[in-house]
N, C-alpha and C. Protein backbone atom coordinates (compact mmCIF):
# COMPACT_ATOMS: atom_id res chain seq x y z
N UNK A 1 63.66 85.83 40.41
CA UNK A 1 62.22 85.90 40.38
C UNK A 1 61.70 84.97 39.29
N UNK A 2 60.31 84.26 39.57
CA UNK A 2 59.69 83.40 38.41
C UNK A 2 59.52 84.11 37.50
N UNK A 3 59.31 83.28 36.27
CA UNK A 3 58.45 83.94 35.36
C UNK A 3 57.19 83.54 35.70
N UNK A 4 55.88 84.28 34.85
CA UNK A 4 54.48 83.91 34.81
C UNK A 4 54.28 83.62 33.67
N UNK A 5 53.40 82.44 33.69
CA UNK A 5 52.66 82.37 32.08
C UNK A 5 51.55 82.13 32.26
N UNK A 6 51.00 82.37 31.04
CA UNK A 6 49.57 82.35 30.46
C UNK A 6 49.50 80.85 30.16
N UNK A 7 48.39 80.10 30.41
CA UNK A 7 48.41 78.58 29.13
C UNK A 7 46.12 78.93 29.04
N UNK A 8 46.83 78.82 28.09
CA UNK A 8 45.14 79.21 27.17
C UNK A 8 44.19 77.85 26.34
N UNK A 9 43.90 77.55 27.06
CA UNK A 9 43.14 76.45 25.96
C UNK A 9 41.49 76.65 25.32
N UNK A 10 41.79 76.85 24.00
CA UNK A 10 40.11 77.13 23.48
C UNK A 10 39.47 75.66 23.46
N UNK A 11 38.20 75.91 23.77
CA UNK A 11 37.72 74.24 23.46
C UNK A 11 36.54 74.57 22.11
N UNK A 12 36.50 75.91 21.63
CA UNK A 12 35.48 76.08 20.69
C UNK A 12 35.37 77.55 20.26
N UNK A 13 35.91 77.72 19.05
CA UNK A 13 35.79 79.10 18.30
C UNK A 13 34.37 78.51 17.78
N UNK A 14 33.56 80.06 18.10
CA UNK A 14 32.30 80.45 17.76
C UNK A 14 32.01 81.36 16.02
N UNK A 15 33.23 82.07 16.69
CA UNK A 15 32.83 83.34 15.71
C UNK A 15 34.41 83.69 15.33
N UNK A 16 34.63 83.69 14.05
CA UNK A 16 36.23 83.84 13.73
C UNK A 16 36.24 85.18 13.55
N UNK A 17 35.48 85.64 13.52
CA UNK A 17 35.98 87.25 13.22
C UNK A 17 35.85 88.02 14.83
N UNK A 18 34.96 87.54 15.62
CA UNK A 18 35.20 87.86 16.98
C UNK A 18 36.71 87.66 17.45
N UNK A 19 36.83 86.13 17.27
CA UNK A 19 38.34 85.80 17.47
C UNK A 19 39.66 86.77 17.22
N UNK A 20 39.19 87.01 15.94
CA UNK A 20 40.07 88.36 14.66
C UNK A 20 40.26 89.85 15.52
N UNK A 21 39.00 90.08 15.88
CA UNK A 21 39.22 91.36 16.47
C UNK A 21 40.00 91.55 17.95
N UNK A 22 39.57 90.19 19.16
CA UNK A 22 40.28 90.08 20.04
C UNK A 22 41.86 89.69 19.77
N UNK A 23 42.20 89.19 18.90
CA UNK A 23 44.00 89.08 18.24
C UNK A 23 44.01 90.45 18.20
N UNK A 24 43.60 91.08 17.25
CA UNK A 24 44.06 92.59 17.47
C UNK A 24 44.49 93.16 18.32
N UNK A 25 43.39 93.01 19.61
CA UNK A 25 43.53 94.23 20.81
C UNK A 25 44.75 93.59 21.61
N UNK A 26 44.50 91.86 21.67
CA UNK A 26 45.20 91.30 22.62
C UNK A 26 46.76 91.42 22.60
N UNK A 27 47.02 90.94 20.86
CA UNK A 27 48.47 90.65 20.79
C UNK A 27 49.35 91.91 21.40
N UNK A 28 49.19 93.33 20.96
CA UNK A 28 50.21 94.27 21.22
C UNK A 28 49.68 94.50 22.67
N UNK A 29 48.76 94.50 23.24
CA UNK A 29 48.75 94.24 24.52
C UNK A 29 49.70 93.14 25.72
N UNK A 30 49.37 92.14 25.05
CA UNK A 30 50.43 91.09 26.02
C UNK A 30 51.98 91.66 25.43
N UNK A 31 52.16 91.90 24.66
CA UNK A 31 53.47 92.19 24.19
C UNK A 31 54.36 93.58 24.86
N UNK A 32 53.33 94.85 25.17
CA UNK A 32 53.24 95.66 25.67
C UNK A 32 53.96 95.34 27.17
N UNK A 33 52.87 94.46 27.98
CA UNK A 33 53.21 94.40 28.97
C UNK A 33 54.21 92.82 29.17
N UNK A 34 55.57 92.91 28.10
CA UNK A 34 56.32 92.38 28.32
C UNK A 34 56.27 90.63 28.13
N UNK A 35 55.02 90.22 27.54
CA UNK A 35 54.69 88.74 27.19
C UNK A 35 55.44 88.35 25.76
N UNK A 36 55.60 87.45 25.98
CA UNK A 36 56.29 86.43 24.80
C UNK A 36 55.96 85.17 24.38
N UNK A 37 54.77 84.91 23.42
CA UNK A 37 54.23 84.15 22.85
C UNK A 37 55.25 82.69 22.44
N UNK A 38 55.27 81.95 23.32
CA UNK A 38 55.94 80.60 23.07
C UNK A 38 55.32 79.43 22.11
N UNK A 39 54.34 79.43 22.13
CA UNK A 39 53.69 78.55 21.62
C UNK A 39 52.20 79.12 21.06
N UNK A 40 51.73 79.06 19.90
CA UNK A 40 50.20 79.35 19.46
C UNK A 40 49.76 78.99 18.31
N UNK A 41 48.80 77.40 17.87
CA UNK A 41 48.27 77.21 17.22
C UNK A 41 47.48 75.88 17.93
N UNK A 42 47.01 75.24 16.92
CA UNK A 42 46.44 73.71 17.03
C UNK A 42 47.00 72.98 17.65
N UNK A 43 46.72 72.17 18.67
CA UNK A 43 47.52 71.30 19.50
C UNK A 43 47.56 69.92 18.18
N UNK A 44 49.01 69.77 18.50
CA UNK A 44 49.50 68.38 18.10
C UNK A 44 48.85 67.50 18.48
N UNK A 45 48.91 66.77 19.96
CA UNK A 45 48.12 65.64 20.10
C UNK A 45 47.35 66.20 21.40
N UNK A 46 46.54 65.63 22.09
CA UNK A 46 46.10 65.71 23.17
C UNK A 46 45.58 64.45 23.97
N UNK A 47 45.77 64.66 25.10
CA UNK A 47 45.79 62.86 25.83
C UNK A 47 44.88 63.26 27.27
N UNK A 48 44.47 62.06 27.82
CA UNK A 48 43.31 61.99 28.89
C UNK A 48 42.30 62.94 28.53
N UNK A 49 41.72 64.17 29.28
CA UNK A 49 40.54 64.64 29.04
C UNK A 49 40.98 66.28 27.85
N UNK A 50 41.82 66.38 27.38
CA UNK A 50 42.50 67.09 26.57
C UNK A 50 41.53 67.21 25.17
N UNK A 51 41.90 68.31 24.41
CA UNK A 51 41.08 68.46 23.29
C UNK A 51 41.99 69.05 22.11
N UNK A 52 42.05 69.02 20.97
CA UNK A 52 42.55 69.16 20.02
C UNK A 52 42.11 70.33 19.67
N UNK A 53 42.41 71.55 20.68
CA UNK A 53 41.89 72.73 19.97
C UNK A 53 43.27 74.04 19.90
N UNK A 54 42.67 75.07 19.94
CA UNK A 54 43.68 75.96 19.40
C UNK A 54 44.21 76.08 21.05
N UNK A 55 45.62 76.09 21.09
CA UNK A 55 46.70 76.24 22.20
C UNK A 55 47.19 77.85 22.58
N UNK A 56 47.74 78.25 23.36
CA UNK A 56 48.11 79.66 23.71
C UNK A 56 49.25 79.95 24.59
N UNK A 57 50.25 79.87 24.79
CA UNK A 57 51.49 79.85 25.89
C UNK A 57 52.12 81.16 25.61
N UNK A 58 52.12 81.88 26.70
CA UNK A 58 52.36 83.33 26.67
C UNK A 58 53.91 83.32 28.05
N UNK A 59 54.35 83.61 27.99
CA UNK A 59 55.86 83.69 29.20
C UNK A 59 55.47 85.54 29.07
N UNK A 60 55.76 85.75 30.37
CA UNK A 60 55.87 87.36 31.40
C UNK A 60 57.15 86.98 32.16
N UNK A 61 57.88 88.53 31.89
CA UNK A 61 58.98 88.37 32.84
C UNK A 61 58.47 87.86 34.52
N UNK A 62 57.52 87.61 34.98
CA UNK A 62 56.60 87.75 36.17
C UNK A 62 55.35 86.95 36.47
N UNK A 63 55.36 86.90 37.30
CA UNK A 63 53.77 86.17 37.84
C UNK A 63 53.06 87.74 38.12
N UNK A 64 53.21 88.63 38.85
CA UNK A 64 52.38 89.87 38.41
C UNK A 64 52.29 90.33 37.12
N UNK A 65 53.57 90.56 36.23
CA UNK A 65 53.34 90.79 35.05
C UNK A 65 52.30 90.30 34.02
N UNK A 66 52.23 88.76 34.65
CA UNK A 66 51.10 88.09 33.59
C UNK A 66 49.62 88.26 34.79
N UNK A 67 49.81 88.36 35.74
CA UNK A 67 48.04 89.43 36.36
C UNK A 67 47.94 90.70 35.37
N UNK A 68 48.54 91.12 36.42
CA UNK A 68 48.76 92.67 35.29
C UNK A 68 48.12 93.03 34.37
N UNK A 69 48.82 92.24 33.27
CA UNK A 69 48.60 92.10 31.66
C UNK A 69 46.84 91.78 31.90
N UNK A 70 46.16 90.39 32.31
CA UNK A 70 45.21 90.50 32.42
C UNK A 70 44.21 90.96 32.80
N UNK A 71 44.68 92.08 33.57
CA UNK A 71 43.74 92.82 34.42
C UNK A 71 43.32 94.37 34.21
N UNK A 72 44.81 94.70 32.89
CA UNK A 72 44.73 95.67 32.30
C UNK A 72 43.87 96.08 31.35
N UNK A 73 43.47 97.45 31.40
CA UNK A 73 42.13 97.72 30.46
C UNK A 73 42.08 97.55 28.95
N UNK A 74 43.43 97.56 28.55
CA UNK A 74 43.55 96.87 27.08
C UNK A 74 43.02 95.64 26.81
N UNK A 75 43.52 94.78 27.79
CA UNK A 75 43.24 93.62 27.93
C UNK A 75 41.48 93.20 28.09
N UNK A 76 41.18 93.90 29.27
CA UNK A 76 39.60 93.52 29.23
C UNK A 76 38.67 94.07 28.33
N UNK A 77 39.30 94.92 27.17
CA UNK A 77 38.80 95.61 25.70
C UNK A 77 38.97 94.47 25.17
N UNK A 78 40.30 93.71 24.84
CA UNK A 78 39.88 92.46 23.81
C UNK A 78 38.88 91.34 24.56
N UNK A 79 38.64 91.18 25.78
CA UNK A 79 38.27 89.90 25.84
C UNK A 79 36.76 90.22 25.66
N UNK A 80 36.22 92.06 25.57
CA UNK A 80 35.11 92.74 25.76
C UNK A 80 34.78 91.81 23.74
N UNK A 81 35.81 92.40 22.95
CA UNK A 81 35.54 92.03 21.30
C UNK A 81 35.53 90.19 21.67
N UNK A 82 36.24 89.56 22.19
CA UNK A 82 35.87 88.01 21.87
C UNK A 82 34.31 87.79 22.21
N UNK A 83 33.72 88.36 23.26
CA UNK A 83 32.70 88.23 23.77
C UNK A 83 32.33 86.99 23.86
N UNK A 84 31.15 86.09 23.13
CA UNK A 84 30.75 84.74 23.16
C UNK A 84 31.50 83.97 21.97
N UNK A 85 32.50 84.95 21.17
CA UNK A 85 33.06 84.23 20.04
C UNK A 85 34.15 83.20 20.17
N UNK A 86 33.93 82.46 21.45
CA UNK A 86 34.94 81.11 21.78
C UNK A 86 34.71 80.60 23.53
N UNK A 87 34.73 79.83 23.54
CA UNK A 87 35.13 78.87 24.98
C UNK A 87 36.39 78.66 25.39
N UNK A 88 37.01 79.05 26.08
CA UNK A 88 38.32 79.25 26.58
C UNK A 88 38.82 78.50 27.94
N UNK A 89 39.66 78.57 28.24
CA UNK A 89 40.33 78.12 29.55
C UNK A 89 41.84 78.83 29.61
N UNK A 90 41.47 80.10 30.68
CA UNK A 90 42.84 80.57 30.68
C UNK A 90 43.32 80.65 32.04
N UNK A 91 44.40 80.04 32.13
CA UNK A 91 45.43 79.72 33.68
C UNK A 91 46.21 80.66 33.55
N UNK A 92 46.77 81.73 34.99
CA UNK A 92 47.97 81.71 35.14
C UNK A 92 48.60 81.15 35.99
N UNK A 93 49.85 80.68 35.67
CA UNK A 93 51.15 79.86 36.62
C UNK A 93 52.35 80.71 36.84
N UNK A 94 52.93 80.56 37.69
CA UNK A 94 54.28 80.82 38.28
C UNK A 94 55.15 79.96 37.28
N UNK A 95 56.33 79.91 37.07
CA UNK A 95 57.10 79.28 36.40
C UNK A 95 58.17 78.66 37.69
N UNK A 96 58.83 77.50 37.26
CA UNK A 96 59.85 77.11 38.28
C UNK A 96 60.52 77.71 38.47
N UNK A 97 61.72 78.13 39.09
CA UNK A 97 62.82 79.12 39.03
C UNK A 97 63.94 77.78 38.96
């Protein structure tokens, strides 16, 4: 079976303490439902229409696992605390097998 991942791209923190409180709810949440944070900070470089902002790569044993996770009420509690405190872009993918 694939894995699923998350790839998260912020294009604009608003409010860092909004940010602060959604880390809270989020992290033991994705972790909960079996996610494993591969990658998370400032992108190194970024190329064509790409932006130099904060990065997010989450691996789920699963492509449901990483629905799941997002669809779960923990989950829509933190994204309830980010509220307008960032611009985001969050994908999920299947992983190759």
């Amino acid at each position: 079976m694939a894995k699923g991942y998350w790839v998260v791209a912020y294009h604009a923190v608003d409010d860092e303490e909004k940010l602060g409180a959604y880390l809270q709810l989020a992290s033991p949440t994705v972790q909960a439902a079996g996610g494993r944070f591969l990658a998370r900070g400032m992108a190194a470089q970024a190329h064509e229409a790409g932006v130099l902002g904060r990065t997010v790569l989450v691996e789920f044993p699963s492509l449901q696992a990483a629905i799941e996770c997002h669809d779960s009420e923990g989950y829509q509690a933190a994204l309830v605390a980010l509220g307008d405190g960032a611009t985001r872009d969050l994908r999920i993918v299947e992983g190759v097998e």
